[in-house]
Protein backbone atom coordinates (compact mmCIF):
# COMPACT_ATOMS: atom_id res chain seq x y z
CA UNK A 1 -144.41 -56.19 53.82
CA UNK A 2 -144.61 -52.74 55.39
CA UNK A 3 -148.00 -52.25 55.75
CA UNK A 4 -147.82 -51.59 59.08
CA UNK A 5 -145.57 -48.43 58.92
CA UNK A 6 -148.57 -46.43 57.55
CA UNK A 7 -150.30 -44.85 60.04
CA UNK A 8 -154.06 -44.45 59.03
CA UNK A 9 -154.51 -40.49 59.30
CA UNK A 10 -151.17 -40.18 57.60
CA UNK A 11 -150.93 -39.06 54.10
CA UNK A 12 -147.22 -38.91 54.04
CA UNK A 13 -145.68 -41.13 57.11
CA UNK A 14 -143.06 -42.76 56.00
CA UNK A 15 -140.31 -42.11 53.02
CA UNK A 16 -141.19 -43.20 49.25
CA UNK A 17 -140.14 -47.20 49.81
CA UNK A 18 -142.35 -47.63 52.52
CA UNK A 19 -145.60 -46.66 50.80
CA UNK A 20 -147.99 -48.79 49.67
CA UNK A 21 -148.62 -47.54 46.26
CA UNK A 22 -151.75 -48.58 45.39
CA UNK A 23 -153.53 -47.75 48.33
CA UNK A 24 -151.66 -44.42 47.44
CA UNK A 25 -154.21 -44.38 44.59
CA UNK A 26 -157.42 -45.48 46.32
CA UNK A 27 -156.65 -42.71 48.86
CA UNK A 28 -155.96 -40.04 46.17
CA UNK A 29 -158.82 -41.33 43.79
CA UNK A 30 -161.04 -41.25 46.79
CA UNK A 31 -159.98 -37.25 47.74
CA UNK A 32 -160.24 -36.16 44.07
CA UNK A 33 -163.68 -37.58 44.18
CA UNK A 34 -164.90 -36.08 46.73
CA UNK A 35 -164.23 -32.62 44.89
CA UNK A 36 -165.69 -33.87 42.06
CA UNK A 37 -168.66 -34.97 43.94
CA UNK A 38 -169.23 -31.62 45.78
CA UNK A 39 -169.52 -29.51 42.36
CA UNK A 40 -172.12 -32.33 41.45
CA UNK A 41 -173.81 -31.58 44.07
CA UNK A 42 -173.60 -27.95 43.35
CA UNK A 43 -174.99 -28.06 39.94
CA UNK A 44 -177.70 -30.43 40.33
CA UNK A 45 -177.04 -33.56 42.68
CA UNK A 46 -179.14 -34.18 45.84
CA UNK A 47 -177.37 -32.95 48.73
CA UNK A 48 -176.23 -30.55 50.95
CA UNK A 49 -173.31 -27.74 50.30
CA UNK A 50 -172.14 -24.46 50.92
CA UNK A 51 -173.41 -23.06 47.52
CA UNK A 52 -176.13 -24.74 44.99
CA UNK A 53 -177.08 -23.37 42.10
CA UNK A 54 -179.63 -25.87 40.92
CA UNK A 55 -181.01 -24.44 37.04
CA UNK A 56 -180.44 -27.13 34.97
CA UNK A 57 -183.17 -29.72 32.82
CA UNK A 58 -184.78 -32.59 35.25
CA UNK A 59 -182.31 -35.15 33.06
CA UNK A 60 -178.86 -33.14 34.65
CA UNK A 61 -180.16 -33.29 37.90
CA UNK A 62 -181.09 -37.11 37.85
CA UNK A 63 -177.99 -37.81 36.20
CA UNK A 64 -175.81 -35.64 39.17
CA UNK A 65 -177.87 -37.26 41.76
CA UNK A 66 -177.27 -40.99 40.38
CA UNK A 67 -173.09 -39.94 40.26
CA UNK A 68 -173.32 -38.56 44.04
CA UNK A 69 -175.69 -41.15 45.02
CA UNK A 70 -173.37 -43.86 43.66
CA UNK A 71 -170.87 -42.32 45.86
CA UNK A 72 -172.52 -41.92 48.99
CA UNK A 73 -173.45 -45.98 48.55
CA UNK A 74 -169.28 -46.45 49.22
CA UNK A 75 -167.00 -44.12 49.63
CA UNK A 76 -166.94 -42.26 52.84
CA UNK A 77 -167.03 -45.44 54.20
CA UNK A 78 -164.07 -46.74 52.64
CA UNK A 79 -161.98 -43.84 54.06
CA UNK A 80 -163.11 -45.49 57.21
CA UNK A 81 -161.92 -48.53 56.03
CA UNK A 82 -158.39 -47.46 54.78
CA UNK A 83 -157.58 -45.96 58.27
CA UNK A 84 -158.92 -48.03 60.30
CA UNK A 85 -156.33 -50.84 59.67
CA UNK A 86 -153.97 -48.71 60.27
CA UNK A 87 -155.62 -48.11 63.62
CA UNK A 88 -154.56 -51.21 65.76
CA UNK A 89 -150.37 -51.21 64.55
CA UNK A 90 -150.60 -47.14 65.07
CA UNK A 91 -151.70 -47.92 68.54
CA UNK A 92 -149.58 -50.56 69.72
CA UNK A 93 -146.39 -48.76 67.94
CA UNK A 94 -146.90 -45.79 69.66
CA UNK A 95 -148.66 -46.04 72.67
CA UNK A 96 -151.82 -44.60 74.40
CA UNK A 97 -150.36 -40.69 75.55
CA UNK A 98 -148.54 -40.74 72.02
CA UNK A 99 -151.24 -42.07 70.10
CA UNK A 100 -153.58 -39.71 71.55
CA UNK A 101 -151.62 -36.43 70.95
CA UNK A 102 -150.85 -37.38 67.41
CA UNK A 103 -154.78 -38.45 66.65
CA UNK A 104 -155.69 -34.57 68.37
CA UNK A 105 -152.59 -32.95 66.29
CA UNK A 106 -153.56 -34.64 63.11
CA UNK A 107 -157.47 -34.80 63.38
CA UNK A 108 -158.60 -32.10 65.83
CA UNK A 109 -156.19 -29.05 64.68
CA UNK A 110 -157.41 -28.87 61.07
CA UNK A 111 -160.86 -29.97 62.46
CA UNK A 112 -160.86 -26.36 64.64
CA UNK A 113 -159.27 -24.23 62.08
CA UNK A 114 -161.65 -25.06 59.78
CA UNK A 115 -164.96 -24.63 62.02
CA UNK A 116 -163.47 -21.51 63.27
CA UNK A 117 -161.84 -19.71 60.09
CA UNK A 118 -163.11 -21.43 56.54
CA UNK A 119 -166.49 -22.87 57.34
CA UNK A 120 -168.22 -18.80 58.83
CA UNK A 121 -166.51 -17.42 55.61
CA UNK A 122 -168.40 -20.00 53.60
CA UNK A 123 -171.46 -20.02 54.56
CA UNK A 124 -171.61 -15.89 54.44
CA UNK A 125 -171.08 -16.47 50.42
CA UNK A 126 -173.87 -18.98 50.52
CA UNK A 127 -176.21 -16.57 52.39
CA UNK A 128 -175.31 -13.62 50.19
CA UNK A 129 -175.29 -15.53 46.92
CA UNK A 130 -178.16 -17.97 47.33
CA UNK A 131 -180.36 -15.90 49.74
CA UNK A 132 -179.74 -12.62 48.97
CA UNK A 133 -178.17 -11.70 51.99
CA UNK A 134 -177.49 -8.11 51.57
CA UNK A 135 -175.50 -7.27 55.07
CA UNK A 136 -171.75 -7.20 56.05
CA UNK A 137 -169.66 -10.48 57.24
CA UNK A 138 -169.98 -9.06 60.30
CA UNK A 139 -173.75 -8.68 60.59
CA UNK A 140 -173.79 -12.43 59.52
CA UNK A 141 -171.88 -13.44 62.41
CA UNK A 142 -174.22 -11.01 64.40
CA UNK A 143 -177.49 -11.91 63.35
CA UNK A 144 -176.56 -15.71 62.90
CA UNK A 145 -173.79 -16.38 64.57
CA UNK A 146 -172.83 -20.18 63.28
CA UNK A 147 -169.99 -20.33 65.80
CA UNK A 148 -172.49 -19.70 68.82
CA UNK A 149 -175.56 -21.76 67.27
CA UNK A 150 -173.77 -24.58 65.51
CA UNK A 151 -170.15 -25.88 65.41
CA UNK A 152 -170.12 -26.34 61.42
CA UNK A 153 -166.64 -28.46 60.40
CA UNK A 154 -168.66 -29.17 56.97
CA UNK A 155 -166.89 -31.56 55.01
CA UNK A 156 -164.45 -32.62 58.16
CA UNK A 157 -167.19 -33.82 60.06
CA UNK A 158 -165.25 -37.21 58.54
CA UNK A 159 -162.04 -35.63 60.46
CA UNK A 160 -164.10 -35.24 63.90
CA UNK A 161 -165.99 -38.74 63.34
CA UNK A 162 -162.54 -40.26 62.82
CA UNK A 163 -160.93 -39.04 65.74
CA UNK A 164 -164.13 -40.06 68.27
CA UNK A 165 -164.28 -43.72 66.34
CA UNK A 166 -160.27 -43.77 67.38
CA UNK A 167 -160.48 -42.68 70.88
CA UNK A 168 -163.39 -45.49 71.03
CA UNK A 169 -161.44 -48.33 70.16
CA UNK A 170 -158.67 -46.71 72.14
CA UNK A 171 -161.45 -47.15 74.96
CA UNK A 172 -162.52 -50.53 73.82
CA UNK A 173 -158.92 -51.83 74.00
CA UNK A 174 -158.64 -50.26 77.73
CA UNK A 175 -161.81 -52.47 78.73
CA UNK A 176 -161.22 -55.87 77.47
CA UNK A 177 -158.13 -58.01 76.40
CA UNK A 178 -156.60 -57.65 73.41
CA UNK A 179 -158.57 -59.90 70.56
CA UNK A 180 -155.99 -62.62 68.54
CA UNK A 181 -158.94 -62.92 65.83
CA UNK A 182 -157.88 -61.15 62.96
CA UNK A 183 -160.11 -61.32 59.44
CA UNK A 184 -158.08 -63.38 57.17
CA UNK A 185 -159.88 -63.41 53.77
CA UNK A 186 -163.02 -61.95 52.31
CA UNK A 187 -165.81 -64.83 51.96
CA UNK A 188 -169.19 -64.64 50.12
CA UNK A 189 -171.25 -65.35 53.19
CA UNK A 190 -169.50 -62.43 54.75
CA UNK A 191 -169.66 -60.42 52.42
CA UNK A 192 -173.74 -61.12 51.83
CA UNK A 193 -174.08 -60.90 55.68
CA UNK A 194 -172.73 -57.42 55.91
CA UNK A 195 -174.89 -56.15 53.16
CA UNK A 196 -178.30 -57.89 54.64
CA UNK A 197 -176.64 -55.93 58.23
CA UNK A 198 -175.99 -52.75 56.52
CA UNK A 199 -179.30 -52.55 54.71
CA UNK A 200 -181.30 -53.62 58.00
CA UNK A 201 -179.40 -50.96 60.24
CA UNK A 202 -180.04 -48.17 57.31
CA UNK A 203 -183.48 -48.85 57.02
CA UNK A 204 -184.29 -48.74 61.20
CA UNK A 205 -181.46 -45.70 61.91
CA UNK A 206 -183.89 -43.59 59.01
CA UNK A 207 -186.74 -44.28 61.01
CA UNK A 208 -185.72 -41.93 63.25
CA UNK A 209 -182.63 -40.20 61.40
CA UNK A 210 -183.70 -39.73 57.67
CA UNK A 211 -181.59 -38.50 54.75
CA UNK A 212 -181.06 -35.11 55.38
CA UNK A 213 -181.90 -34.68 58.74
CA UNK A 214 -178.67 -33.76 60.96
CA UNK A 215 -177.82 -34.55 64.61
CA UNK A 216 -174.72 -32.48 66.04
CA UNK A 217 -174.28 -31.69 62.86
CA UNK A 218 -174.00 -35.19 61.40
CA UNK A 219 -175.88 -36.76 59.35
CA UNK A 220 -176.72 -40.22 60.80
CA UNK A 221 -178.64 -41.95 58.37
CA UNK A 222 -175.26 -42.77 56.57
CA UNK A 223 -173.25 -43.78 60.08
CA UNK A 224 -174.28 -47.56 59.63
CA UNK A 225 -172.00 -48.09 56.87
CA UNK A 226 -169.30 -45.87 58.30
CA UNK A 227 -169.35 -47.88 61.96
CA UNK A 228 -169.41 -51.16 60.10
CA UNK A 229 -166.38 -50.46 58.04
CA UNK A 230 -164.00 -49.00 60.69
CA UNK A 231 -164.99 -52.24 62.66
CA UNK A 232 -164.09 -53.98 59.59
CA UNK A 233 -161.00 -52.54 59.65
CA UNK A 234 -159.86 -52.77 62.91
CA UNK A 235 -160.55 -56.57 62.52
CA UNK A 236 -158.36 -56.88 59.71
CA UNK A 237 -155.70 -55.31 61.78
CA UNK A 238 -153.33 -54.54 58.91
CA UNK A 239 -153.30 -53.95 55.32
CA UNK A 240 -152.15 -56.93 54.58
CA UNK A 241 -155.76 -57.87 54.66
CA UNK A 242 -155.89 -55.82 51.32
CA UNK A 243 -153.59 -58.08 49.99
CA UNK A 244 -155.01 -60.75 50.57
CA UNK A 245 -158.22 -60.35 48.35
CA UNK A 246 -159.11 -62.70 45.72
CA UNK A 247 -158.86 -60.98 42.17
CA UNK A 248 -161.20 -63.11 41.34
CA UNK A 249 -163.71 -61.05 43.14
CA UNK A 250 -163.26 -58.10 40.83
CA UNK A 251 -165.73 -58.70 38.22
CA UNK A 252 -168.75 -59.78 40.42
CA UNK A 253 -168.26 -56.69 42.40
CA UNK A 254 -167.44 -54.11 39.14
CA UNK A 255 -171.40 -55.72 37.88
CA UNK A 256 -173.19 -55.35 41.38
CA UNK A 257 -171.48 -51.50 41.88
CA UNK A 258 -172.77 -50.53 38.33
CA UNK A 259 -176.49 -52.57 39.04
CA UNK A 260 -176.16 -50.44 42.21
CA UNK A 261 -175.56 -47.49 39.83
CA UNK A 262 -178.07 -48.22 37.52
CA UNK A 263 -180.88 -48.59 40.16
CA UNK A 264 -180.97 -45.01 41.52
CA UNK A 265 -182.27 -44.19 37.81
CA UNK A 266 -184.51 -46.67 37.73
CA UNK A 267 -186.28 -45.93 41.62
CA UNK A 268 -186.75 -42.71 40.78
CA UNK A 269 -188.37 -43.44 37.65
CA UNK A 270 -190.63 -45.96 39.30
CA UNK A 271 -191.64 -43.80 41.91
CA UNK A 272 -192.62 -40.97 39.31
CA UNK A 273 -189.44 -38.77 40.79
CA UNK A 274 -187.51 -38.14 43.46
CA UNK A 275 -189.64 -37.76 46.78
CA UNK A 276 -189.67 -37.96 50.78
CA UNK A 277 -190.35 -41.47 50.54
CA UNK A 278 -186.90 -42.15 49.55
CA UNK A 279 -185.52 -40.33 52.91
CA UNK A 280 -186.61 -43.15 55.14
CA UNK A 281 -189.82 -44.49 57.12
CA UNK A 282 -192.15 -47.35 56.20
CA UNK A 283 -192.22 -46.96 52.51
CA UNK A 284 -191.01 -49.26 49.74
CA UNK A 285 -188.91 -46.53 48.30
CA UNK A 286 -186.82 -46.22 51.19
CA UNK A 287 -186.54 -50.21 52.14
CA UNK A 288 -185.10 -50.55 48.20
CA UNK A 289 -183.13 -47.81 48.89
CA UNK A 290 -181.25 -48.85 51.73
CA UNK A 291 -181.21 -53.25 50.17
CA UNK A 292 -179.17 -51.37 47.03
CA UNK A 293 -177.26 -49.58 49.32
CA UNK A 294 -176.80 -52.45 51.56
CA UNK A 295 -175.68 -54.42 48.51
CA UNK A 296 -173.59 -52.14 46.71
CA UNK A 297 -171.30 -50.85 49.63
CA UNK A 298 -169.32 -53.76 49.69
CA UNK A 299 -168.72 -54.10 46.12
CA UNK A 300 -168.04 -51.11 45.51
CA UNK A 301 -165.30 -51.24 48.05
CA UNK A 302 -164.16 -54.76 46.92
CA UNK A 303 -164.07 -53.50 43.21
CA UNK A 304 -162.14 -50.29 43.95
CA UNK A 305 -159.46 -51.28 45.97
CA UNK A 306 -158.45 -54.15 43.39
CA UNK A 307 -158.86 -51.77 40.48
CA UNK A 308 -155.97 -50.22 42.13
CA UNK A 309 -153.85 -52.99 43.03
CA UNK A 310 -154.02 -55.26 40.19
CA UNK A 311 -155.96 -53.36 36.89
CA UNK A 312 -154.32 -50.21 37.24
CA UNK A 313 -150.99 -49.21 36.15
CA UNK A 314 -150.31 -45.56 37.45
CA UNK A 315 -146.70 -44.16 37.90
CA UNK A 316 -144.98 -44.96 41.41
CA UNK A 317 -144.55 -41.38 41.99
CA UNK A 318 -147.35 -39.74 40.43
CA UNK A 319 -149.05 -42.59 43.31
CA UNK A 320 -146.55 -41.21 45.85
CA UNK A 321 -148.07 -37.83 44.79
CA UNK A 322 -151.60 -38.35 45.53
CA UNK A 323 -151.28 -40.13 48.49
CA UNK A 324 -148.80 -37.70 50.38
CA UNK A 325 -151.31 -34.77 49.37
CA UNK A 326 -154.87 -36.22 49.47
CA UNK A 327 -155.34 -35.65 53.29
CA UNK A 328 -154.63 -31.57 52.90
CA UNK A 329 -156.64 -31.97 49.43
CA UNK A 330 -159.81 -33.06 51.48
CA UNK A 331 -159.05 -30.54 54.14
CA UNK A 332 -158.85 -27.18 51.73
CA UNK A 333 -161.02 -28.45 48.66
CA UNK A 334 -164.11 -26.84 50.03
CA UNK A 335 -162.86 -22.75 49.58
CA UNK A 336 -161.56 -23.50 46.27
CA UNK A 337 -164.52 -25.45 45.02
CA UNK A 338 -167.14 -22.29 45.90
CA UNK A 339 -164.91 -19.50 45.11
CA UNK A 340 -164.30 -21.69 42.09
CA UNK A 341 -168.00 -21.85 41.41
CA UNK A 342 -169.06 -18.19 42.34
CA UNK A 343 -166.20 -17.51 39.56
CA UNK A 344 -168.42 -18.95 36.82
CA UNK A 345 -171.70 -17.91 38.51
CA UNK A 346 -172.57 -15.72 35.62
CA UNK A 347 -170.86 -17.07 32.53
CA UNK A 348 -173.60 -18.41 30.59
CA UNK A 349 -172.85 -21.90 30.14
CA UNK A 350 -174.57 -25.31 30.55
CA UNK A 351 -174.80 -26.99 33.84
CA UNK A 352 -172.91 -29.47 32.83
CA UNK A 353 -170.23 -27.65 31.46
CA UNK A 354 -170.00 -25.83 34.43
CA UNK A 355 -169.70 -29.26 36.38
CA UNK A 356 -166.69 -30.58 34.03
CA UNK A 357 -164.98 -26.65 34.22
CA UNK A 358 -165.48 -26.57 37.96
CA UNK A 359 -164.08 -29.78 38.87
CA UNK A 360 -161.26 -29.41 36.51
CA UNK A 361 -160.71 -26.36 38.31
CA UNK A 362 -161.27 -27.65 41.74
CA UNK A 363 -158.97 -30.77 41.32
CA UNK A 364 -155.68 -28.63 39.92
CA UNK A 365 -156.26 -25.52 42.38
CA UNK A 366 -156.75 -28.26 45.59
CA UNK A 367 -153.85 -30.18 44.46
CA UNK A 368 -152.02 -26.87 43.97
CA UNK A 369 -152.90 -25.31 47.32
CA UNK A 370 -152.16 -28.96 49.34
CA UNK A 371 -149.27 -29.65 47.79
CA UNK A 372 -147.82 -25.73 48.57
CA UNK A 373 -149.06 -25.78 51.69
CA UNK A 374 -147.01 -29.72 52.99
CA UNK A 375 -143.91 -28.05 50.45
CA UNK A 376 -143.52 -24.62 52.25
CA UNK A 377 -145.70 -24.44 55.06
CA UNK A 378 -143.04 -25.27 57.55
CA UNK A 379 -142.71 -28.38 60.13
CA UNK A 380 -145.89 -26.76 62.21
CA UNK A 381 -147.82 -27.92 59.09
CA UNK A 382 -146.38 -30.84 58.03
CA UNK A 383 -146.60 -32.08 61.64
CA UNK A 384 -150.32 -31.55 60.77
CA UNK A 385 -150.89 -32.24 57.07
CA UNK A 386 -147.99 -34.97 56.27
């Protein structure tokens, strides 16, 4: 197996017959979602974005926020997961100097550029379009200048998080011998133990982080999850690890991911709505809040990655395709999702039309502009993007 030739920031490291196809598809179906999840968020989920436009009934918003919720319960941290066991044969392949450069090249590049050149431009649209901002770009920059005040990389703050967690374990590895114990198989007091872990660590880290809140522009509250798989990850030390899953775990995972789904609903109708209580502190709302999260992370990663490797039969190359482009997709989904938005900002149509238009719109164009970009951006690019 060639597992090991795949280096973990790497959308497009090695030539067609040494891919590993179906993670190919987890990492594409995990990019594409994330677009999809943004425009949720801009027509009605909880969360934070460059541009909201929140005027939808109560029932579209609770049905956005379950869909981005359900995401937030898994899949951020499963892109921790899929590179970081990649992390440990990237390392020892090419070296520390080598493996450093290439981790700044691939990680820190697009994490500047963006900070620097996409993120001002986008939040200037969201001041003039959601706050009526009636001055020049420039008297943005003056009067607010988000460079000077706050390093922004919006959505690749998972870039810049990736890139510290490497140097880390580059760090760890420094300090103490190298570990033999590698995580053979997947076992049900494992995987119980990391939910109980995950659930305890959300509920204390939103005592003093809640949902919402941001430190150096992260937003903690969620780290737990993120931490615990890239450990995860580096313990299974390959993706042979993948491989290595019991099918058999598919269907109890599939049921606990949609009870995980199905729960968000139900809280918030419990609780009368959706409230502070749910952010964190000593309330019920947010101790069941962080048990279903606790619970469904797992599954939800479980149940995903052998959707792809055993239930889903998707061409090799259309695989290929996703995989090679869904690093730059992540990187330059977030222009084309708001101009794509501001586009249909006064077309009178239902929220949730707009949501299905958007994304529609926001998949193609990303896909478009990634794969142009890796096809004729030139080796400077490709050294960057794959």
């Amino acid at each position: 197996m060639e597992a090991h030739k795949q280096d973990f920031a790497s959308t497009i490291p090695t030539p067609l017959l040494g891919r590993i196809g179906y993670l190919d598809g987890v990492r594409g179906f995990l990019s594409l979602l994330v677009i999809v999840h943004h425009v949720a968020v801009t027509y009605g989920g909880a969360g934070i974005w460059y541009y909201i436009e929140h005027s939808g009934p109560v029932w579209v918003k609770l049905l956005l926020t379950t869909f981005v919720t359900l995401n937030r319960f898994y899949f951020m941290g499963l892109f921790f997961l899929l590179a970081a066991v990649f992390t440990p044969g990237s390392l020892a392949r090419k070296g520390e100097v080598d493996f450093v450069q290439e981790r700044c090249r691939r990680l820190g590049i697009p994490l500047v550029l963006f900070a620097l050149l996409l993120s001002p431009p986008l939040g200037y649209l969201a001041r003039v379009y959601q706050d009526n901002f009636k001055g020049s770009f420039g008297e943005y920059l003056t009067l607010e200048p988000p460079l000077l005040k706050d390093f922004n990389p919006g959505p690749l703050w998972f870039v810049e998080a990736l890139l510290v967690f490497s140097l880390l374990y580059l760090l760890v590895r420094r300090l103490q011998p190298r570990s033999t114990s590698v995580l053979k198989e997947v076992t049900t007091w494992q995987v119980a133990g990391f939910a109980v872990l995950l659930a305890v660590l959300y509920f204390f880290v939103r005592l003093v982080y809640p949902l919402g809140t941001f430190a150096w522009h992260l937003q903690l509250a969620y780290f737990p999850q993120y931490i615990l798989l890239f450990a995860v990850g580096v313990w299974a030390g390959s993706a042979e690890f993948f491989a290595r899953l019991n099918r058999r775990w598919f269907w109890p995972c599939a049921a606990l991911t949609a009870w995980g789904a199905a729960m968000v609903p139900s809280l918030v109708l419990l609780n009368g709505g959706i409230d502070d209580h749910f952010l964190g502190g000593w309330h019920w709302q947010a101790a069941a809040l962080c048990l279903v999260e606790g619970v469904t992370c797992p599954a939800a990663c479980i149940a995903v990655l052998l959707l792809f490797r055993d239930r889903i039969s998707v061409g090799r190359r259309l695989q290929a395709f996703l995989g090679e482009n869904s690093y730059a997709v992540y990187i330059v989904h977030a222009p084309v999702c708001v101009l794509a938005a501001l586009a249909f900002r006064d077309i009178p149509l239902h929220p949730l039309g707009k949501f299905f238009v958007v994304s529609l719109l926001g998949v193609g164009l990303s896909l478009a502009v990634a794969a142009s970009l890796r096809r004729w951006g030139g080796k400077a690019v490709r050294a960057v993007l794959g």
